[in-house]
N, C-alpha and C. Protein backbone atom coordinates (compact mmCIF):
# COMPACT_ATOMS: atom_id res chain seq x y z
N UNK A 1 23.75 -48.07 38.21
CA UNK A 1 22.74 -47.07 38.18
C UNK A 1 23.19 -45.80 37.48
N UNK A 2 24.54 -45.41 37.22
CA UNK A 2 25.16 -44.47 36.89
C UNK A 2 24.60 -44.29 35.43
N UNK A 3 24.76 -45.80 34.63
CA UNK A 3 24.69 -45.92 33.42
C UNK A 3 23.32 -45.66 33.05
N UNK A 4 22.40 -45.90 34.05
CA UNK A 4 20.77 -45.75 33.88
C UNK A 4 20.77 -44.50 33.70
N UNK A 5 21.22 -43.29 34.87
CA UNK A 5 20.90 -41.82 34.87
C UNK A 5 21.47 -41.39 33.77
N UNK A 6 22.40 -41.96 33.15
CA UNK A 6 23.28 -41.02 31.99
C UNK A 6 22.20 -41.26 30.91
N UNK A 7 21.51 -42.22 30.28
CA UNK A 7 20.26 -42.51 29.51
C UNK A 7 19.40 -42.13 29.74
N UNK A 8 18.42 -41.17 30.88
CA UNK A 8 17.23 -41.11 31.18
C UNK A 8 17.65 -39.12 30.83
N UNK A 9 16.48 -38.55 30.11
CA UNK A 9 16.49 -37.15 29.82
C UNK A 9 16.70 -36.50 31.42
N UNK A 10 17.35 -35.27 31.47
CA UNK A 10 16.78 -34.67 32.87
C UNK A 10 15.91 -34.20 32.30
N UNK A 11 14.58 -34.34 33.62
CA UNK A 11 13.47 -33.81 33.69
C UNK A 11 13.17 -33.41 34.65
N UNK A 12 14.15 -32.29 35.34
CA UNK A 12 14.05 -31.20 36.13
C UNK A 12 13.43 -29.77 35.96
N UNK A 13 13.56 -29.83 33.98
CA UNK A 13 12.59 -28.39 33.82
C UNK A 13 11.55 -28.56 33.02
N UNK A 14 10.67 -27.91 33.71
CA UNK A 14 9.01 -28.48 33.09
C UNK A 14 9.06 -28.07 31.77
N UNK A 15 8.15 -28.62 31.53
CA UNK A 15 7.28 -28.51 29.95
C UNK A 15 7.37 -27.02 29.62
N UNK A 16 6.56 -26.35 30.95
CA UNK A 16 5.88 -24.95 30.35
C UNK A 16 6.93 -23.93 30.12
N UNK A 17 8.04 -24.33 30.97
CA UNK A 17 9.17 -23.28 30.44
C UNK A 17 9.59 -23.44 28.82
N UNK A 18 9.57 -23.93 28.31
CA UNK A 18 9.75 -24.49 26.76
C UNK A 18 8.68 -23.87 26.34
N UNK A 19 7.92 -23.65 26.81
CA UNK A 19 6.26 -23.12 25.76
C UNK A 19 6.46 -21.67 25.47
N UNK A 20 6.70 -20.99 26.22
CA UNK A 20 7.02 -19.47 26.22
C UNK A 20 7.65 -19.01 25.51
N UNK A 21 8.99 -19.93 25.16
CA UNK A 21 9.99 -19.70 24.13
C UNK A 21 10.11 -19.84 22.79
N UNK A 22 8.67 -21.19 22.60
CA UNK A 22 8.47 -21.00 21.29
C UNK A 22 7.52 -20.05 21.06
N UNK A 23 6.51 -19.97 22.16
CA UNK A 23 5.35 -18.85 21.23
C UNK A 23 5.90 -17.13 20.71
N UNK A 24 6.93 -16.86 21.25
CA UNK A 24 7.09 -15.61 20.69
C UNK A 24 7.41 -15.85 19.23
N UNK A 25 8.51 -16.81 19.03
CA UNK A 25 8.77 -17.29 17.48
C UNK A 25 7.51 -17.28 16.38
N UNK A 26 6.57 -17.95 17.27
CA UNK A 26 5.56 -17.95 16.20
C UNK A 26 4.19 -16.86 16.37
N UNK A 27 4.60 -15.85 16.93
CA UNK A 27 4.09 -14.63 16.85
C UNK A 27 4.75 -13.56 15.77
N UNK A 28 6.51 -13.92 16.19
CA UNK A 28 6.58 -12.80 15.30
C UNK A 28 6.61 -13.45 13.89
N UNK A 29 6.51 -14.57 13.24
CA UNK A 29 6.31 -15.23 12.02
C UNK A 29 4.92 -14.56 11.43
N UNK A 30 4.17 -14.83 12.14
CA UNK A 30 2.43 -14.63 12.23
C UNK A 30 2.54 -12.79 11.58
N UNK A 31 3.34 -12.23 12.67
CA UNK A 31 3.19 -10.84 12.04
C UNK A 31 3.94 -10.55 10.71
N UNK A 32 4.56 -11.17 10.37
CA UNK A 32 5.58 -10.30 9.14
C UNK A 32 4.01 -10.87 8.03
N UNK A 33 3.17 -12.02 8.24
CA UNK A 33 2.40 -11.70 7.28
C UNK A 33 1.38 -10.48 7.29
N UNK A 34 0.72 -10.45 5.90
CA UNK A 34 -0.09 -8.86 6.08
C UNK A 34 -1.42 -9.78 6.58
N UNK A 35 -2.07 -9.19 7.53
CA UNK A 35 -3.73 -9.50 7.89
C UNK A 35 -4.47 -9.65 6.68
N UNK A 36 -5.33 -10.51 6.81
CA UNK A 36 -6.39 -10.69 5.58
C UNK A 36 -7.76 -9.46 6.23
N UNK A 37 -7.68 -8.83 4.98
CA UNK A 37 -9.07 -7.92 5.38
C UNK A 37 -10.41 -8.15 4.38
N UNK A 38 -10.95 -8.21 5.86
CA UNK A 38 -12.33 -8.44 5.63
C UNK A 38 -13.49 -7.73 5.45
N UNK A 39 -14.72 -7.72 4.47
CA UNK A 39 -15.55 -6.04 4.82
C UNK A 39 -15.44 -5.42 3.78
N UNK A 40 -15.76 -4.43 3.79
CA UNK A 40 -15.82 -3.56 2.63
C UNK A 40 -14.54 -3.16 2.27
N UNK A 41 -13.90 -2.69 1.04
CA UNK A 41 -12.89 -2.26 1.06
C UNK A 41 -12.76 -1.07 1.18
N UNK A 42 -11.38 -0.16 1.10
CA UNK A 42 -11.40 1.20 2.00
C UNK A 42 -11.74 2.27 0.94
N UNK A 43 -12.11 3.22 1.95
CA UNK A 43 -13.29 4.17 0.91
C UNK A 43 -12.19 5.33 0.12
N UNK A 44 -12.45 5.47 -1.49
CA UNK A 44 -11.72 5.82 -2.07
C UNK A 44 -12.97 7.43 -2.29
N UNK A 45 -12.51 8.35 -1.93
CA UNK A 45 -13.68 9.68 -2.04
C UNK A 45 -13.56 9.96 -3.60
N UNK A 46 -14.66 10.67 -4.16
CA UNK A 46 -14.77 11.29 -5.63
C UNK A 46 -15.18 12.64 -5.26
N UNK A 47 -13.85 13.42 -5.89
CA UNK A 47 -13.54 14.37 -5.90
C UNK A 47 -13.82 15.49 -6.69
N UNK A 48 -14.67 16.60 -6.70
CA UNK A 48 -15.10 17.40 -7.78
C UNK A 48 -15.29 18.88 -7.50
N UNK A 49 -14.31 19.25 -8.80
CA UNK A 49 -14.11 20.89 -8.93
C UNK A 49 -15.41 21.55 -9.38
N UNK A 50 -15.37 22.76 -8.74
CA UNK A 50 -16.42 23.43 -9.20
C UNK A 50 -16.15 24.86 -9.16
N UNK A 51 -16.28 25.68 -10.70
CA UNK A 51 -16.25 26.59 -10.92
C UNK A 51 -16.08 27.30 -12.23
N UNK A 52 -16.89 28.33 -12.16
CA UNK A 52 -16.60 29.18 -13.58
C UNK A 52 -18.14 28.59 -13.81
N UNK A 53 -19.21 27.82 -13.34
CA UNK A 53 -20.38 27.14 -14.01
C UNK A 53 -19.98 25.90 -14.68
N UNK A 54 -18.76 25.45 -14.26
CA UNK A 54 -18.32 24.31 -14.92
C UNK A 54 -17.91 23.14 -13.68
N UNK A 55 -17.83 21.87 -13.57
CA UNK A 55 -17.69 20.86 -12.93
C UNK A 55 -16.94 19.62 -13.43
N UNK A 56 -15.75 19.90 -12.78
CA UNK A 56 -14.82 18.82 -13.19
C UNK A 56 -14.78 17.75 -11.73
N UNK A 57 -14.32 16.23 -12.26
CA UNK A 57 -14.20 15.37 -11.52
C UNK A 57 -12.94 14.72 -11.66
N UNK A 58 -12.17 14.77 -10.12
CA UNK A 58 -10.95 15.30 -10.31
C UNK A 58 -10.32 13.47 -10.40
N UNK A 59 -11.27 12.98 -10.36
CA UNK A 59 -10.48 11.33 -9.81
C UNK A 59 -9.99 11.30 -11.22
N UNK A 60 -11.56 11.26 -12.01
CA UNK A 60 -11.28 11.20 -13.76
C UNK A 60 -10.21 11.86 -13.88
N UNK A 61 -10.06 13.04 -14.04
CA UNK A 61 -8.42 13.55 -14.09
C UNK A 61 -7.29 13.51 -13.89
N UNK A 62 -7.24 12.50 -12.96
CA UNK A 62 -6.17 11.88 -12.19
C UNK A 62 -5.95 10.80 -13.08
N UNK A 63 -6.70 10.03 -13.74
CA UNK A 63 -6.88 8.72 -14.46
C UNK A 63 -6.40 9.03 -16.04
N UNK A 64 -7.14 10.29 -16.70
CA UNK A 64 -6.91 10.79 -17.50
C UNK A 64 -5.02 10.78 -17.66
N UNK A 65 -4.73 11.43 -16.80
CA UNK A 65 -3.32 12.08 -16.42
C UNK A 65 -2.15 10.83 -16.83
N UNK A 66 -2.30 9.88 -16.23
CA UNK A 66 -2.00 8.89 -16.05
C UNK A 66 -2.08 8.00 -17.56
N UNK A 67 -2.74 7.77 -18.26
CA UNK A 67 -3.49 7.03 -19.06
C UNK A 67 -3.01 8.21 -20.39
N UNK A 68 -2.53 9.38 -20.19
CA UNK A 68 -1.83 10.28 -21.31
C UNK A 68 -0.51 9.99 -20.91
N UNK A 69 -0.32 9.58 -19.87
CA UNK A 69 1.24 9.53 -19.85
C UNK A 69 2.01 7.98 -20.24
N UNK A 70 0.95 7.47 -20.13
CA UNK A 70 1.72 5.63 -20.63
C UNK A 70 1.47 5.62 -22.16
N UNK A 71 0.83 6.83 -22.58
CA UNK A 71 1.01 6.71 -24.29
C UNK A 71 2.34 6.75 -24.43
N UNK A 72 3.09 7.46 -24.03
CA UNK A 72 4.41 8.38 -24.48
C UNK A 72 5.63 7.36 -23.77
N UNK A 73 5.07 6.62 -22.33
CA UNK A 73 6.22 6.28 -21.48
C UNK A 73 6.20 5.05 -21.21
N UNK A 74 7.12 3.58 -21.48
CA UNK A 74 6.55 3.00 -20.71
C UNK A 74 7.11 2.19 -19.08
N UNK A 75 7.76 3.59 -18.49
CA UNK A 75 7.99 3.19 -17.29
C UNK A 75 6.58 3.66 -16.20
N UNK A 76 6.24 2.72 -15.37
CA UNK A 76 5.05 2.92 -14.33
C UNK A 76 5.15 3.96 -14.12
N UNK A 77 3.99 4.73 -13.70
CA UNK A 77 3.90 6.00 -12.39
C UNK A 77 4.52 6.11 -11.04
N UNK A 78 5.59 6.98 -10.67
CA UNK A 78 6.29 6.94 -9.78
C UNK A 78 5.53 7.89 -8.39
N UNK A 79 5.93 8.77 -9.46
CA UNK A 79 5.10 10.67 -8.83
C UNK A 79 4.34 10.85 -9.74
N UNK A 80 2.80 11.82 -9.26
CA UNK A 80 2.54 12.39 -9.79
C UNK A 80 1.99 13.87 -8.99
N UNK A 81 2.07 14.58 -9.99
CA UNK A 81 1.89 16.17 -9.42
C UNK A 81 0.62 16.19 -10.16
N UNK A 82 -0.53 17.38 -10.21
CA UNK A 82 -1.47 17.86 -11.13
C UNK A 82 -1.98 18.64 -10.80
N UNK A 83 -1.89 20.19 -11.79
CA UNK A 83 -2.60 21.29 -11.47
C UNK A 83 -3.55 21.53 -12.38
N UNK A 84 -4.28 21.70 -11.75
CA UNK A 84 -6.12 21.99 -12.75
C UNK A 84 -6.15 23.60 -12.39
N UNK A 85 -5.97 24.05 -13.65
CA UNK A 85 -6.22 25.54 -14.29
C UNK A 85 -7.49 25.69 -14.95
N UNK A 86 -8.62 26.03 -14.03
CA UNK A 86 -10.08 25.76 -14.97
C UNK A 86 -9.98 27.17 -15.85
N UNK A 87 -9.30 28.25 -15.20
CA UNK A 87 -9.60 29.59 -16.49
C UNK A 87 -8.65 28.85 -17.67
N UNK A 88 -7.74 28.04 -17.84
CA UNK A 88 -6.89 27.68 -19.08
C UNK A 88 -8.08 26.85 -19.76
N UNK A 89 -8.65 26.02 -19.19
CA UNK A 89 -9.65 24.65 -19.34
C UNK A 89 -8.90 23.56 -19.37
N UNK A 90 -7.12 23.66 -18.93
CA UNK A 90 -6.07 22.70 -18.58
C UNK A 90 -5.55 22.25 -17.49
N UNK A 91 -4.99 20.83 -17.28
CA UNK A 91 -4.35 20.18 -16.23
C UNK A 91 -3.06 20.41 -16.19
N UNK A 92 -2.44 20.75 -15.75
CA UNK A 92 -1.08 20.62 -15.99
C UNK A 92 -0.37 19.56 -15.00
N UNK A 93 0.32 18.82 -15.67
CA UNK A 93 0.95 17.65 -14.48
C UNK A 93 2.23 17.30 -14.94
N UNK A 94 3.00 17.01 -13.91
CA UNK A 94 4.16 16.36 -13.50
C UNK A 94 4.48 15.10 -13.24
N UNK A 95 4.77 13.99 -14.39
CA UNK A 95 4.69 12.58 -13.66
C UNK A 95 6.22 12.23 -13.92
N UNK A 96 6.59 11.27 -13.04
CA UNK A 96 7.71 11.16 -12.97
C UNK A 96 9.06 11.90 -13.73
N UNK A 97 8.98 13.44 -13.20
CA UNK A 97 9.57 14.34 -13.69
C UNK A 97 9.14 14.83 -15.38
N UNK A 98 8.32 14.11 -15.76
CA UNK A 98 8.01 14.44 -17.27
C UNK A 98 6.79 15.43 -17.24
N UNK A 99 6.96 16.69 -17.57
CA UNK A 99 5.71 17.58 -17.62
C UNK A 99 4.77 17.53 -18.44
N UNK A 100 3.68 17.33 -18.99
CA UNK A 100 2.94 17.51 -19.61
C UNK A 100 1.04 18.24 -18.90
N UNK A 101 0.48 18.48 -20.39
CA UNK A 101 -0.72 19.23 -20.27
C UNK A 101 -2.03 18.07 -20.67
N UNK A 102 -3.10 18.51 -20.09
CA UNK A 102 -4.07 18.02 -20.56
C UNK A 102 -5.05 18.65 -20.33
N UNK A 103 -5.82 18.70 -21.87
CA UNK A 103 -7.42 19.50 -22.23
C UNK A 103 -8.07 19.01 -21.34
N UNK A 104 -9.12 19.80 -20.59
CA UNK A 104 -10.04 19.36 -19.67
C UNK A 104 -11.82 19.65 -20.31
């Protein structure tokens, strides 16, 4: 009979203790992915200066900014800074340490 018990699994600890131990595993797997989102996507505001009788839209400017600076560069946008001087009728910006101006 010795030889029987040495072949037969112990099955002294239940099932459910085993269950517990894997579900955290496959929780934290589950999280390192990003959630799928569903719905509208997130609201991007449009932004607009006003003054002097004049109306600038600052997103465009932001785009502008950007879109003058990959003429000249072609490493991506890291930083960007941008100051809108409406008495100049200029932007002045800072992108990845490179200064430049732009006519508004």
């Amino acid at each position: 009979m010795s030889a029987k018990q040495a072949a037969e699994p112990d099955v002294s600890l239940p099932a459910a203790q085993d269950a517990p131990a894997a579900a955290p595993r496959r929780k934290t797997q589950k999280s390192a992915k990003a959630p799928v989102r569903r719905g509208r996507p997130p609201l991007s505001p449009e932004i607009y200066l006003e003054t002097g009788g004049r109306q600038y839209n600052v997103t465009d400017i932001v785009e502008r900014v950007k879109a003058d600076y990959r003429l000249t560069h072609k490493v991506g946008v890291q930083s960007c800074r941008i100051y809108i001087k409406p008495e100049d009728g200029a932007a002045y910006y800072v992108v990845n340490k490179v200064e430049g101006k732009l006519d508004l």
